[in-house]
C-alpha atoms as a PDB file:
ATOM      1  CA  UNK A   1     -26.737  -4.138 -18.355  1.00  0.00           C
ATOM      2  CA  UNK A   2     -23.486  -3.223 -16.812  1.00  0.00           C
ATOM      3  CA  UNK A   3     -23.822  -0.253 -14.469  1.00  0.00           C
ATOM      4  CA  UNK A   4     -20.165  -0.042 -13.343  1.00  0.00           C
ATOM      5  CA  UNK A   5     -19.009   3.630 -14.044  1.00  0.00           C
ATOM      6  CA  UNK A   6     -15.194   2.723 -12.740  1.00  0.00           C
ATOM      7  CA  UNK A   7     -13.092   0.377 -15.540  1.00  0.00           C
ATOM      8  CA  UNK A   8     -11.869  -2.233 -14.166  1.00  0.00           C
ATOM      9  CA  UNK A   9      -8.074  -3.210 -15.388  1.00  0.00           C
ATOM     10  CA  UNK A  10      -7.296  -7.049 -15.778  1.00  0.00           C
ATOM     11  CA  UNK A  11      -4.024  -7.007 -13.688  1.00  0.00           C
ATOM     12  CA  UNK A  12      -1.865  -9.787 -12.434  1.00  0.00           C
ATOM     13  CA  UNK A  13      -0.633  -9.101  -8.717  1.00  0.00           C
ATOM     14  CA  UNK A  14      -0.776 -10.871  -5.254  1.00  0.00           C
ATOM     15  CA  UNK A  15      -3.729 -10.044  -3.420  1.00  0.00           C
ATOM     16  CA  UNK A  16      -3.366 -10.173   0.592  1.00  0.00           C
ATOM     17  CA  UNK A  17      -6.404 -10.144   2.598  1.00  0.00           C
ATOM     18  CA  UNK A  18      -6.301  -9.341   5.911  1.00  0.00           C
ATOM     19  CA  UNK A  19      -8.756  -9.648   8.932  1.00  0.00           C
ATOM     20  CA  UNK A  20      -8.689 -10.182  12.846  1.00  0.00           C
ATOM     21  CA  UNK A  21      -9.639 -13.667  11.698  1.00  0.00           C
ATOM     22  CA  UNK A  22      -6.627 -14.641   9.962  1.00  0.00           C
ATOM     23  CA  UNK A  23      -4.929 -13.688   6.685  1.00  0.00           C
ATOM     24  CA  UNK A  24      -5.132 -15.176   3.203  1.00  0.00           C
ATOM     25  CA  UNK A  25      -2.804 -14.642   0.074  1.00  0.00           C
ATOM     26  CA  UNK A  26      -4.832 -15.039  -3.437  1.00  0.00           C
ATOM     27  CA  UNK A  27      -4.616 -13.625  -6.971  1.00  0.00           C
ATOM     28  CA  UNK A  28      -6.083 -10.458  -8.635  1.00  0.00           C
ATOM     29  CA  UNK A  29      -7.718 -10.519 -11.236  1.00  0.00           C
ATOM     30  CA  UNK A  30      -8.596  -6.906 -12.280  1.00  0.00           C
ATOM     31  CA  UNK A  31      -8.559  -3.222 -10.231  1.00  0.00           C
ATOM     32  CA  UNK A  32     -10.672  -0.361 -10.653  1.00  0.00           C
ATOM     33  CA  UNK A  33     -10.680   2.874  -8.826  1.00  0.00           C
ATOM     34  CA  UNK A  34     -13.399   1.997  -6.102  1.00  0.00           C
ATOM     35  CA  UNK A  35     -12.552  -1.898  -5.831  1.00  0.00           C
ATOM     36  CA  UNK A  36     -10.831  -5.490  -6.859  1.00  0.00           C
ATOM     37  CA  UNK A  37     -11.882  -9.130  -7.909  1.00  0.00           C
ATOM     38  CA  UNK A  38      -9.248 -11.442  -6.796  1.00  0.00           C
ATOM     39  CA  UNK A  39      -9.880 -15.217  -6.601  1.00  0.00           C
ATOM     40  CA  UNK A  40     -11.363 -16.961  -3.683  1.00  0.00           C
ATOM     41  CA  UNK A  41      -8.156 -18.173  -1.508  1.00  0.00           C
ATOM     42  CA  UNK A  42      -8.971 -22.220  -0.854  1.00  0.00           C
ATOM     43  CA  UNK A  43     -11.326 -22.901   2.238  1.00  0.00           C
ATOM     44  CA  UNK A  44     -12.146 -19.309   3.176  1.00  0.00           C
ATOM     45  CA  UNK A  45     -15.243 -18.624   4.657  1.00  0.00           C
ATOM     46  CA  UNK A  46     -16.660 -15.105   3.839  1.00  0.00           C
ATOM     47  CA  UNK A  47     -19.469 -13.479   4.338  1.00  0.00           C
ATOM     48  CA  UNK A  48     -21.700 -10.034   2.223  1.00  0.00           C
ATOM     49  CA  UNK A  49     -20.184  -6.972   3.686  1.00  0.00           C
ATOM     50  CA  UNK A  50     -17.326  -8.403   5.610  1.00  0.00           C
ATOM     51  CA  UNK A  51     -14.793  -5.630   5.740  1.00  0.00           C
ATOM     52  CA  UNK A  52     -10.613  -7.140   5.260  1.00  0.00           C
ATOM     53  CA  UNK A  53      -7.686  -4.859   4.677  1.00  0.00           C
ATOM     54  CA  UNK A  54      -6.875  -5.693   0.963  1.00  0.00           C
ATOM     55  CA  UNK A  55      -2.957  -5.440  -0.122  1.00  0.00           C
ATOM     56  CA  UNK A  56      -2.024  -5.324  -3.626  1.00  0.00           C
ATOM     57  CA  UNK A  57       1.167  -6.552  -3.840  1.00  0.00           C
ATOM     58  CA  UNK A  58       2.690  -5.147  -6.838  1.00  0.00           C
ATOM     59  CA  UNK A  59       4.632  -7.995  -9.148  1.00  0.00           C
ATOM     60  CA  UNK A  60       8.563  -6.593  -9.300  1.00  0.00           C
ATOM     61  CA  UNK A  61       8.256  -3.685  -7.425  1.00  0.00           C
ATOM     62  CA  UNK A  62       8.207  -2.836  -3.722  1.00  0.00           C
ATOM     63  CA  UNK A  63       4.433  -0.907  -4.198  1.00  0.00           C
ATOM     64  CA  UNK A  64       1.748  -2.307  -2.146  1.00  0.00           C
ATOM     65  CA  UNK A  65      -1.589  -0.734  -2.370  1.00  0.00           C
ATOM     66  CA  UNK A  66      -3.520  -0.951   0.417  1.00  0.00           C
ATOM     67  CA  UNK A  67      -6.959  -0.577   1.203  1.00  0.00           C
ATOM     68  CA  UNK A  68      -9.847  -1.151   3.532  1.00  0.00           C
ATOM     69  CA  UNK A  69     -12.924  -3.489   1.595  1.00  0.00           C
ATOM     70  CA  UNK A  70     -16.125  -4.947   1.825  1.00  0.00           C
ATOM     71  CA  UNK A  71     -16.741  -7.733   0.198  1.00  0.00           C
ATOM     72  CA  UNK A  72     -19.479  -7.165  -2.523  1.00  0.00           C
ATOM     73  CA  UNK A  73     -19.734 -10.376  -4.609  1.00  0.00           C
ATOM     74  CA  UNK A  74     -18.791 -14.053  -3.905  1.00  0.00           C
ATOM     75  CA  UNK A  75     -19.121 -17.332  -6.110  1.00  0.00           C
ATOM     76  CA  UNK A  76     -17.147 -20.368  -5.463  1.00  0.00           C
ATOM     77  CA  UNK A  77     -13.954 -19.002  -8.164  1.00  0.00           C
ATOM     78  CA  UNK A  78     -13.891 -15.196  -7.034  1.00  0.00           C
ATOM     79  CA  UNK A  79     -14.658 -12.504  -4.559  1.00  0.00           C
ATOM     80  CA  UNK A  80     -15.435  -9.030  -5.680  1.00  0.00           C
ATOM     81  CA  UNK A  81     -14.444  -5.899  -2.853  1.00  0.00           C
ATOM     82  CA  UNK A  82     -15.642  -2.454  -2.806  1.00  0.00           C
ATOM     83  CA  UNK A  83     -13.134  -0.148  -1.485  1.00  0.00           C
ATOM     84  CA  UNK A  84     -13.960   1.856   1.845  1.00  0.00           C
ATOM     85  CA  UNK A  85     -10.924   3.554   2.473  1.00  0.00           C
ATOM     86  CA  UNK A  86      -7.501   4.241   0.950  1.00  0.00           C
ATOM     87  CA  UNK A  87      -4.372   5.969   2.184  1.00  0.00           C
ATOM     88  CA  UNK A  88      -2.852   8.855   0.049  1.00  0.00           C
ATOM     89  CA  UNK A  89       0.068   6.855  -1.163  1.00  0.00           C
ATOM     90  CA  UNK A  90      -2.117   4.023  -2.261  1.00  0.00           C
ATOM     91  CA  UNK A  91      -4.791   6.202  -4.269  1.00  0.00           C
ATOM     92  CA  UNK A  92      -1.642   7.658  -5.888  1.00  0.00           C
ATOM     93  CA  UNK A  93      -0.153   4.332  -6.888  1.00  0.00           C
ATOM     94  CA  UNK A  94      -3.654   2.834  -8.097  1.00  0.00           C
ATOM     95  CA  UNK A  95      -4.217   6.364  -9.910  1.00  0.00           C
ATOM     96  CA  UNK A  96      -0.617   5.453 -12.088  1.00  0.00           C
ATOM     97  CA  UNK A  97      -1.451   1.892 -12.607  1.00  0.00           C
ATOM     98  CA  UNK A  98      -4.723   2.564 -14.242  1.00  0.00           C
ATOM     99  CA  UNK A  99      -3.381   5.951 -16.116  1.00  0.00           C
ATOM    100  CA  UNK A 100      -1.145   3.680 -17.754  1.00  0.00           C
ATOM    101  CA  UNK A 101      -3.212   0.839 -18.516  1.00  0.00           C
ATOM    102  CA  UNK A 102      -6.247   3.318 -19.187  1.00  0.00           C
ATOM    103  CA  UNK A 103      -4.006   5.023 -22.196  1.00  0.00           C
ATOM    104  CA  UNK A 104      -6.816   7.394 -21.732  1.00  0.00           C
ATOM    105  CA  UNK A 105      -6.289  10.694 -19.398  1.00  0.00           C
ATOM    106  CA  UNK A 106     -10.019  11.951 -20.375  1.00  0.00           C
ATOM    107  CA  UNK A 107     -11.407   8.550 -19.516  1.00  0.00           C
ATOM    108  CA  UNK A 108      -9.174   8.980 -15.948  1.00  0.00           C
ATOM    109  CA  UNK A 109     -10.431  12.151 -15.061  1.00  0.00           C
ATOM    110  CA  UNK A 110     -13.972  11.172 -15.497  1.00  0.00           C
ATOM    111  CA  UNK A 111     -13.522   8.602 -13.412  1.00  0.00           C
ATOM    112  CA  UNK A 112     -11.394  10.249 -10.559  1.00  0.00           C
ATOM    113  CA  UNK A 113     -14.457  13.088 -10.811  1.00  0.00           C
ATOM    114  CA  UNK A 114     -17.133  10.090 -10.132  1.00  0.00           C
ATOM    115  CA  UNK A 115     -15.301   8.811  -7.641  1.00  0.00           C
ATOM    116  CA  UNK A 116     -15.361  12.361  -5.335  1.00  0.00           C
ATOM    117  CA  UNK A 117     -18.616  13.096  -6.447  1.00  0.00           C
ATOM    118  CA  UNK A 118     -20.581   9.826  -6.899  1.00  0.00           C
ATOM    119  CA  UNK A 119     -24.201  11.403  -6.988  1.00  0.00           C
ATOM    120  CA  UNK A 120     -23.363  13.878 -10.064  1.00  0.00           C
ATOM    121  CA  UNK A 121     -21.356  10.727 -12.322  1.00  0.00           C
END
């Protein structure tokens, strides 16, 4: 059973991940409110938990949403991120771009409430 309480939103962007390490460019492949699945850049080496500065490069726009991640999931196709930290301006741009995509302001504001207070969701 799927216990996600955030929808995630099947999205094509540029994903930029970002570490001391090195940095890799990629694909996303859907954004939700407390993460992204992006597919695995070639020959990367990741591990459970590793944290990476994830940019969302926004396709015909200058937005970038940026955020810091751990990585959550891995198989040999994708890599799943859980999102520690995001700025003000990014929160606001993710906010729009699932608003829109959402088509559901109820469904937002659950979410948005879940997200600040993750023990009552």
């Amino acid at each position: 059973m799927d216990k996600r309480r955030f929808t995630r939103i099947p999205f094509n962007a540029t994903a930029h991940v970002v570490s001391p390490n090195g940095s890799w460019y990629s694909k996303l492949l859907d954004i939700s409110l407390k993460g992204a699945l992006i597919t695995c850049p070639q020959d990367w080496k990741v591990e459970l938990g590793e944290h990476f500065l994830l940019e969302v490069i926004l396709d015909n726009s200058d937005v970038v949403i940026s955020m810091e991640a751990a990585v959550a999931h891995i198989d040999k196709e994708k890599v799943g991120f859980n999102c520690i930290n995001i700025g003000l301006d990014s929160i606001s741009h993710l906010r729009r771009l699932i608003d829109l995509n959402l088509g559901s302001e109820e469904m937002l504001e659950r979410e948005l409430h879940s997200l600040i207070n993750p023990d009552k969701g």
